[in-house]
N, C-alpha and C. Protein backbone atom coordinates (compact mmCIF):
# COMPACT_ATOMS: atom_id res chain seq x y z
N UNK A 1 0.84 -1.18 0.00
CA UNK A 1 0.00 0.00 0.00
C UNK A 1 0.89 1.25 0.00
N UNK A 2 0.16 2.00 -0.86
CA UNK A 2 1.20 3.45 -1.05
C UNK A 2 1.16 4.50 0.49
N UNK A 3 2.17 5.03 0.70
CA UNK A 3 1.55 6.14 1.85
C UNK A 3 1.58 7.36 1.53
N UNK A 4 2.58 7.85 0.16
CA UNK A 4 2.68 9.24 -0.50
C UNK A 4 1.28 8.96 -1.73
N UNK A 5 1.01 10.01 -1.87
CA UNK A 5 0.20 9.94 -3.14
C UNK A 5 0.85 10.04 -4.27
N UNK A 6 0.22 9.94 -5.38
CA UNK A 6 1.46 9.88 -6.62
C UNK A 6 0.53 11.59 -7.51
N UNK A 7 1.86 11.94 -8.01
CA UNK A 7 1.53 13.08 -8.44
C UNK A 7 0.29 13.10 -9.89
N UNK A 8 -0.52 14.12 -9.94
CA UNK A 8 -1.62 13.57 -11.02
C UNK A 8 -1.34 15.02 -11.77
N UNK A 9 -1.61 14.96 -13.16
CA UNK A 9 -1.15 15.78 -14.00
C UNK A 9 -2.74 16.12 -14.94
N UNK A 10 -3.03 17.49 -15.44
CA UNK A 10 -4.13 17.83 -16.17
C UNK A 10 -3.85 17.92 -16.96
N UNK A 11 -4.25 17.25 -18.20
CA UNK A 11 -3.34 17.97 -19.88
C UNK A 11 -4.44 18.38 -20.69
N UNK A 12 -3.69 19.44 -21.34
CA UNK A 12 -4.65 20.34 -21.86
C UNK A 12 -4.05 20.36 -23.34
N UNK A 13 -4.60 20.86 -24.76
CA UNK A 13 -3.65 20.82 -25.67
C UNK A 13 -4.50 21.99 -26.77
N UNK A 14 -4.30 22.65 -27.48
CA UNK A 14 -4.35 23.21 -28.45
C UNK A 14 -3.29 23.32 -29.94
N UNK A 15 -4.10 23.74 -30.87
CA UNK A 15 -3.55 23.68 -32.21
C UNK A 15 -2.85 24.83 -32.47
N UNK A 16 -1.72 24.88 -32.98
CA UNK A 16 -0.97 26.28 -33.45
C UNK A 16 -2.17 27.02 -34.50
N UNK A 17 -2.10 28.87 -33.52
CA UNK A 17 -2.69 29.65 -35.11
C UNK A 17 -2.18 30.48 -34.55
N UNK A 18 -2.66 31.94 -35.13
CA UNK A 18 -2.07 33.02 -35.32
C UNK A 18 -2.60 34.10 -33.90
N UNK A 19 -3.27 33.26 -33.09
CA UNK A 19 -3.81 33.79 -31.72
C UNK A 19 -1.99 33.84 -30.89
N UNK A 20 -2.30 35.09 -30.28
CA UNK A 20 -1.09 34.87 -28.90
C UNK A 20 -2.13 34.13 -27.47
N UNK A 21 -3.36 34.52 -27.54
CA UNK A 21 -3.64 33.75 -26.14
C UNK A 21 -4.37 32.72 -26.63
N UNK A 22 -4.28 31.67 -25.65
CA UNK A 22 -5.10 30.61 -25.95
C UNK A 22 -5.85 29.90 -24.76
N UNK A 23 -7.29 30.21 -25.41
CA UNK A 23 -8.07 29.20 -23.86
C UNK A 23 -7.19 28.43 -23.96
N UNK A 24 -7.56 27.26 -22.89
CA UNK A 24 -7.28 25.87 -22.70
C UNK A 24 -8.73 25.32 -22.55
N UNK A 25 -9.94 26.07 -22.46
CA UNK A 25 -11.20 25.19 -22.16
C UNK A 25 -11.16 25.18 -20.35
N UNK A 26 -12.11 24.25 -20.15
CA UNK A 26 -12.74 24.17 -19.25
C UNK A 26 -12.30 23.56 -17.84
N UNK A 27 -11.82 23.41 -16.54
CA UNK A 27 -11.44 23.22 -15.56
C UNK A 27 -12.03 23.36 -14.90
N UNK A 28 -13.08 22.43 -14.72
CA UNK A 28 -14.33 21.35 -13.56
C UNK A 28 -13.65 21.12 -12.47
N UNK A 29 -12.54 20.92 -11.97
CA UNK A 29 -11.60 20.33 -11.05
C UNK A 29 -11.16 21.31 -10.31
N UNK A 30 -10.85 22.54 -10.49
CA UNK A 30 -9.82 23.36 -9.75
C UNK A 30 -10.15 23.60 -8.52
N UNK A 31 -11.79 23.78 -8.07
CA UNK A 31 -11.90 24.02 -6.42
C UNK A 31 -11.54 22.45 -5.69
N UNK A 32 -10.97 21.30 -6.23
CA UNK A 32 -11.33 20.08 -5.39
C UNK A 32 -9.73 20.18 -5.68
N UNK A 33 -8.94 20.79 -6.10
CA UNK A 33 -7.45 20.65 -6.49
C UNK A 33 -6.91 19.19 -6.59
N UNK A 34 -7.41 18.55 -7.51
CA UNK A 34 -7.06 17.35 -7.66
C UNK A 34 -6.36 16.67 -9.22
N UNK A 35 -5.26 17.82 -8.84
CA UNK A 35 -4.19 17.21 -10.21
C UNK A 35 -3.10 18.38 -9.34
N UNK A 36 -1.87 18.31 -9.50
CA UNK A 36 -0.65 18.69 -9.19
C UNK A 36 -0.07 20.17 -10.14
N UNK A 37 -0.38 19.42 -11.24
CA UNK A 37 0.54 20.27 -11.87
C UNK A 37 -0.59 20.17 -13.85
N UNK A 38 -0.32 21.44 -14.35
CA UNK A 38 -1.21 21.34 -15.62
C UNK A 38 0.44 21.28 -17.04
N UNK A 39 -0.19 20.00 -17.96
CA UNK A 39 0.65 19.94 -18.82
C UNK A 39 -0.17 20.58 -20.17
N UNK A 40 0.84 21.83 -20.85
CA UNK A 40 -0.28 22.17 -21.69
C UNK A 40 0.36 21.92 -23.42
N UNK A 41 0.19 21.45 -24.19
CA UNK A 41 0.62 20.81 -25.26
C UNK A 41 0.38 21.63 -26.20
N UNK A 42 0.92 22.15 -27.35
CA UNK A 42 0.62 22.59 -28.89
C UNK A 42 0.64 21.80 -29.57
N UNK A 43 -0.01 21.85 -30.13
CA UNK A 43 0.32 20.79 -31.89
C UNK A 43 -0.02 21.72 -32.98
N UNK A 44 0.98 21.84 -33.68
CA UNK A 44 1.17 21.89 -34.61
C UNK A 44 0.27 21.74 -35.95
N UNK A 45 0.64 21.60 -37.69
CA UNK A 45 -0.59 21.60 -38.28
C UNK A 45 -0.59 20.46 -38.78
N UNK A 46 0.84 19.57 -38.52
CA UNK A 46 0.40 17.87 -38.95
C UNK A 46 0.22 17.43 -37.69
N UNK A 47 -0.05 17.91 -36.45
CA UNK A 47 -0.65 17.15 -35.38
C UNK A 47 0.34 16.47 -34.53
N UNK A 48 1.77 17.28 -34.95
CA UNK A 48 3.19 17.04 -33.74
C UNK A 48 3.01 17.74 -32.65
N UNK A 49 3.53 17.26 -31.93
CA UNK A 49 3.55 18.22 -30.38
C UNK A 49 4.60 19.37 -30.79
N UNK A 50 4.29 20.50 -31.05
CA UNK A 50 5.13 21.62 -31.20
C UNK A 50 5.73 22.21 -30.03
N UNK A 51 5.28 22.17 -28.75
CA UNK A 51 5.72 22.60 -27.68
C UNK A 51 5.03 22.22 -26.72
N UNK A 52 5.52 22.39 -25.58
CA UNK A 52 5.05 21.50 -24.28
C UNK A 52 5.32 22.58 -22.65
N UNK A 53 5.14 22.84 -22.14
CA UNK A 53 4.82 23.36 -20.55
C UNK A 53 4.41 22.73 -19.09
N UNK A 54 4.87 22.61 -18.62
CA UNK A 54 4.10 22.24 -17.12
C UNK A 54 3.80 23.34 -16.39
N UNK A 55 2.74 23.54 -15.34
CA UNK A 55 2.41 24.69 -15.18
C UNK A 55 2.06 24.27 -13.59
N UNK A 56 2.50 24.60 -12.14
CA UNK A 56 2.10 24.11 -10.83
C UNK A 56 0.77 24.64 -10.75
N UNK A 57 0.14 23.80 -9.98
CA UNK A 57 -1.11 24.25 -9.40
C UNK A 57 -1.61 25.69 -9.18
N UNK A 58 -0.76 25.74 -8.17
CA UNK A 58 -0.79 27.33 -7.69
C UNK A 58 -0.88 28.19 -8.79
N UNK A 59 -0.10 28.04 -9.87
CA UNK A 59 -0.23 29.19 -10.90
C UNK A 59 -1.46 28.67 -11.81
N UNK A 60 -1.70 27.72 -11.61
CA UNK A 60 -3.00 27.28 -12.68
C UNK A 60 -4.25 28.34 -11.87
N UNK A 61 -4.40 28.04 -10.69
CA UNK A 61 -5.34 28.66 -9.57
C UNK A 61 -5.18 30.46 -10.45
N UNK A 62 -4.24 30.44 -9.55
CA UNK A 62 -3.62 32.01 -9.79
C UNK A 62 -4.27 32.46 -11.08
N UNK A 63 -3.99 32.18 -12.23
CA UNK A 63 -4.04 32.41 -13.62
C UNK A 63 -5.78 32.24 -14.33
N UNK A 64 -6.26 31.40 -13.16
CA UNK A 64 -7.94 30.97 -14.05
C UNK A 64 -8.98 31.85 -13.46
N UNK A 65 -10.07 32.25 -14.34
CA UNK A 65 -10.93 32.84 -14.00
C UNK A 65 -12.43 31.59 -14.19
N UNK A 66 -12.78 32.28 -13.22
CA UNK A 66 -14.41 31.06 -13.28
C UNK A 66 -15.67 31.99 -13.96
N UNK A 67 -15.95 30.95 -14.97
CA UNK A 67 -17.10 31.61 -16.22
C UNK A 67 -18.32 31.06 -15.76
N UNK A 68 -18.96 31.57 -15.29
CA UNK A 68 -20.29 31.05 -15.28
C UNK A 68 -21.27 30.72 -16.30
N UNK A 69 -21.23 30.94 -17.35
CA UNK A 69 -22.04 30.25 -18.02
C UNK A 69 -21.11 29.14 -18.74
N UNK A 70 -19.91 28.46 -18.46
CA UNK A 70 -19.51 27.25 -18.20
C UNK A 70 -19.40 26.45 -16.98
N UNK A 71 -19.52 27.18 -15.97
CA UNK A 71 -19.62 26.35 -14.72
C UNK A 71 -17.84 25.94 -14.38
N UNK A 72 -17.13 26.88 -14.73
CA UNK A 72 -15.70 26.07 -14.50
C UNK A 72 -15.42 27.02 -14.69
N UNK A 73 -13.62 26.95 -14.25
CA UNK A 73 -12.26 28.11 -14.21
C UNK A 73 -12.08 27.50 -16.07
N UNK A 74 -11.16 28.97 -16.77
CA UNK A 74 -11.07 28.88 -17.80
C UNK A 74 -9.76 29.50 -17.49
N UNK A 75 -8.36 28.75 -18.00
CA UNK A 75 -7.00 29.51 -18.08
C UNK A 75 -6.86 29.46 -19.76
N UNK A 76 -6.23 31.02 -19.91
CA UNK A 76 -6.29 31.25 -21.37
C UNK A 76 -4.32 31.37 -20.87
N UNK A 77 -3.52 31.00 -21.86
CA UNK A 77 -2.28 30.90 -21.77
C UNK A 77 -1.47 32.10 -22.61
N UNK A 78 -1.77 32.96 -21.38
CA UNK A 78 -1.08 34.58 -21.81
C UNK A 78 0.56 34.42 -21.78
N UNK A 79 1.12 35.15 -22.64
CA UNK A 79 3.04 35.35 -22.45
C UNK A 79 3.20 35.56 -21.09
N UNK A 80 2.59 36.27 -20.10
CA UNK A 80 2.79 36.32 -18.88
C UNK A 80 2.52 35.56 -18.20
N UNK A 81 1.77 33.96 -18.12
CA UNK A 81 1.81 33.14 -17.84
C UNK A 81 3.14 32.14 -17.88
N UNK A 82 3.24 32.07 -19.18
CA UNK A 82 4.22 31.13 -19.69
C UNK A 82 5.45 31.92 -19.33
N UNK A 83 5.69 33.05 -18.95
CA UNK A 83 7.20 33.38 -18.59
C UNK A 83 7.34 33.21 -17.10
N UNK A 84 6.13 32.96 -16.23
CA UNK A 84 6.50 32.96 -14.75
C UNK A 84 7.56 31.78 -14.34
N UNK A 85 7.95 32.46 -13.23
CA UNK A 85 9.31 31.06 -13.16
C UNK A 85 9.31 29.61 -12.60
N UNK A 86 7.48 29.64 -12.27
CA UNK A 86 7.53 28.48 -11.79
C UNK A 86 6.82 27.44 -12.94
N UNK A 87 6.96 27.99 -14.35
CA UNK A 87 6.66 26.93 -15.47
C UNK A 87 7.68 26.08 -16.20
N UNK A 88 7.54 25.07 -16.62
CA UNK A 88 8.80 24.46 -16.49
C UNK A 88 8.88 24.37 -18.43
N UNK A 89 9.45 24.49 -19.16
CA UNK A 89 9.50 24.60 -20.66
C UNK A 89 9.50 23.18 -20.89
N UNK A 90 9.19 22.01 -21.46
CA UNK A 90 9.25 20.78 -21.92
C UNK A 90 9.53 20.43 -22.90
N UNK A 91 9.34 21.48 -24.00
CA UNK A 91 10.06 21.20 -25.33
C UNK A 91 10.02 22.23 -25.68
């Protein structure tokens, strides 16, 4: 039997365009904080992972606003997001 929990990860992904911000959609989860850390993926236009991010909790929190007529936090992935220092670059 485990006694640490094992770390749980949210992945999120969008397509490269000519937008600088990008929702990520919808985040049902964030008041029960039950993922660690958010992995947020690009792809590209043949459907490669063009780039990759991890993003801690805390700044996922920090960064999302809650939409009510989705019923969930919505993080849109501003340059000022992605430059804070607690995001980790992945590719």
């Amino acid at each position: 039997m485990r006694t640490t929990r094992e770390r749980e990860y949210l992945v999120k992904a969008r397509t490269k365009d000519s937008a600088q911000d990008y929702e990520l959609g919808a985040i049902k989860t964030l008041d029960r904080e039950q993922f660690d850390h958010l992995v947020f993926v690009m792809f590209d236009q043949h459907s490669g992972a063009y780039q990759m991010w991890r993003l801690p909790f805390d700044l996922v929190r920090e960064a999302s606003a809650f939409q009510i007529h989705k019923n969930a936090h919505v993080l849109y992935m501003r340059p000022w997001v992605l430059k804070d220092s607690r995001v980790e670059h992945l590719q």
